[in-house]
Structure formats: structure tokens, C-alpha cells
Protein backbone atom coordinates (compact mmCIF):
# COMPACT_ATOMS: atom_id res chain seq x y z
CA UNK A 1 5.94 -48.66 -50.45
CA UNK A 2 5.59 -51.76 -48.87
CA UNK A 3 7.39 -50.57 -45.94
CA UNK A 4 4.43 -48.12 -45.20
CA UNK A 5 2.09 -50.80 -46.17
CA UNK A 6 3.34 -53.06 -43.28
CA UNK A 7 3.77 -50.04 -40.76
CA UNK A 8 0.13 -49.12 -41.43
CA UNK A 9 -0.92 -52.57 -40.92
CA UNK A 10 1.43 -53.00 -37.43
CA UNK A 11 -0.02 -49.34 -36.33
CA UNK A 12 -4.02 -50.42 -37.10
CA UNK A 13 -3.16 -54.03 -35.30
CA UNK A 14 -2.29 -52.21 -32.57
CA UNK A 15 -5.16 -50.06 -32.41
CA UNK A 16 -7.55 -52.56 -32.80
CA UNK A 17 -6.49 -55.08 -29.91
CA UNK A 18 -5.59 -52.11 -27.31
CA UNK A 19 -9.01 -50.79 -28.42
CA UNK A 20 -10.61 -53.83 -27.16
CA UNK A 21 -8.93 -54.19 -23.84
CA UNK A 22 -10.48 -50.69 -22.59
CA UNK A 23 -13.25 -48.88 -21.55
CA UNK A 24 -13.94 -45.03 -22.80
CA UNK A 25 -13.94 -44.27 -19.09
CA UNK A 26 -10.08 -45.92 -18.64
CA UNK A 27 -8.91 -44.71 -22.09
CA UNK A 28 -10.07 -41.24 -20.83
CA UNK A 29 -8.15 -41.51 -17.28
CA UNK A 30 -5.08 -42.38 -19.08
CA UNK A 31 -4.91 -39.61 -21.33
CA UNK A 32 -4.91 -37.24 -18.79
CA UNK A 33 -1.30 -38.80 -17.74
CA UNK A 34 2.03 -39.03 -19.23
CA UNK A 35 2.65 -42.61 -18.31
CA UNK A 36 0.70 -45.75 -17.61
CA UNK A 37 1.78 -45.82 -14.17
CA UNK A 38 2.82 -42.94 -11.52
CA UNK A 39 5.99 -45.06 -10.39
CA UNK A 40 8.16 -48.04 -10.35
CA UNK A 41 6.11 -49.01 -7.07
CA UNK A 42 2.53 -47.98 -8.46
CA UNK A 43 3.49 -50.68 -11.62
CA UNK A 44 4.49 -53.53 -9.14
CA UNK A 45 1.44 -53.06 -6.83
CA UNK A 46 -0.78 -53.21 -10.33
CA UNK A 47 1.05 -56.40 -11.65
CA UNK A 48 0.40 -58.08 -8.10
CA UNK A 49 -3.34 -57.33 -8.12
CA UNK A 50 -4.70 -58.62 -11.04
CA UNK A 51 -8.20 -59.48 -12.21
CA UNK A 52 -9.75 -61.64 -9.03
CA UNK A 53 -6.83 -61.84 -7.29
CA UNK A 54 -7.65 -61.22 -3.48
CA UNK A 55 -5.89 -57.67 -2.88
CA UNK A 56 -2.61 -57.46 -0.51
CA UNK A 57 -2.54 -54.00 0.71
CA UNK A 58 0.04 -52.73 2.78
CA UNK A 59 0.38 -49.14 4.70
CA UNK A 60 3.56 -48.50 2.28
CA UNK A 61 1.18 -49.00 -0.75
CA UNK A 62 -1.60 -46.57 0.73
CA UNK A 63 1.37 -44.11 1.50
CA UNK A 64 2.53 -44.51 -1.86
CA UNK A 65 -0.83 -44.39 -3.56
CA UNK A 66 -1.18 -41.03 -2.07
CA UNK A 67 1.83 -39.35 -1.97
CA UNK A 68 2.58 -40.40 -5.65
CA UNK A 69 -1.24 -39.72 -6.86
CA UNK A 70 -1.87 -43.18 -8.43
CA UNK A 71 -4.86 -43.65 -11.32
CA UNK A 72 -6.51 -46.77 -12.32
CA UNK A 73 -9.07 -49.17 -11.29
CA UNK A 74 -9.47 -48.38 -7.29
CA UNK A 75 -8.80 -51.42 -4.61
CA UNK A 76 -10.62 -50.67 -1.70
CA UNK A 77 -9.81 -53.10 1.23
CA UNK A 78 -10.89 -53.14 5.20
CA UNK A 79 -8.77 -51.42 8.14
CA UNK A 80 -8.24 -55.11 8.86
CA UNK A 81 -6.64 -56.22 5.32
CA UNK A 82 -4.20 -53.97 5.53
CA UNK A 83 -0.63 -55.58 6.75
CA UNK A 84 2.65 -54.55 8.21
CA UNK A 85 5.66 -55.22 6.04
């Protein structure tokens, strides 16, 4: 019993605070996938560009982004802000 008590508790917890972190819009885009991210590289470019941090966009990542069919929060940059690697 108290087993189910504290799984209950753990499961609405969990709920609650990843609730709070999302919009309807971005809870509906992930649903439609089977994963939070496309790829290995599509989770490293979204751990580099955080919340106000200035985007770093190379050709690889547009390549990527495309080829791969990446979701999320768009990054648009400039021709110019792009960089070679």
C-alpha cells in the first residue's frame, strides 16, 4: 500500500513540475514524436542554445536540422551568423 502511495505521489510530482515548464503549443509538438530530440546532434545543438544565449549556427547544424527533421523552438540567424567549422 504504501508503495503505491509513494509511486502516486512521485508520478503526480512529476506531472505537476513538467506541466509548468511547457506551453500547450510545445506539449502538442512533442507528442507528435517518439523522442525529445531527432538525434544525438539535434540534443547537443539544443543544450548549446539555451534561453538568451546568442545562437552559434553552423552549415553542419542547418544540414542536420534538415536532413534529420528537427522540432522545437526555431533559431533563425542571418546568412552572415552562420560559420564554417
Amino acid at each position: 500500500m504504501r508503495s503505491r502511495f509513494v509511486n502516486a505521489l512521485l508520478l503526480g510530482g512529476t506531472l505537476v513540475l513538467t506541466a509548468a515548464c511547457a506551453t500547450s503549443d510545445e506539449w502538442a509538438e512533442w507528442q507528435k514524436h517518439s523522442s525529445h530530440f531527432a538525434s544525438g546532434h539535434h540534443m547537443l545543438f539544443s543544450l548549446r542554445h539555451t534561453e538568451g544565449a546568442a545562437p552559434r549556427v553552423s552549415r553542419r547544424d542547418l544540414d542536420s536540422a534538415r536532413a534529420e527533421s528537427w522540432w522545437g523552438k526555431t533559431i533563425t540567424v542571418s546568412a552572415e551568423q552562420i560559420f564554417r567549422e
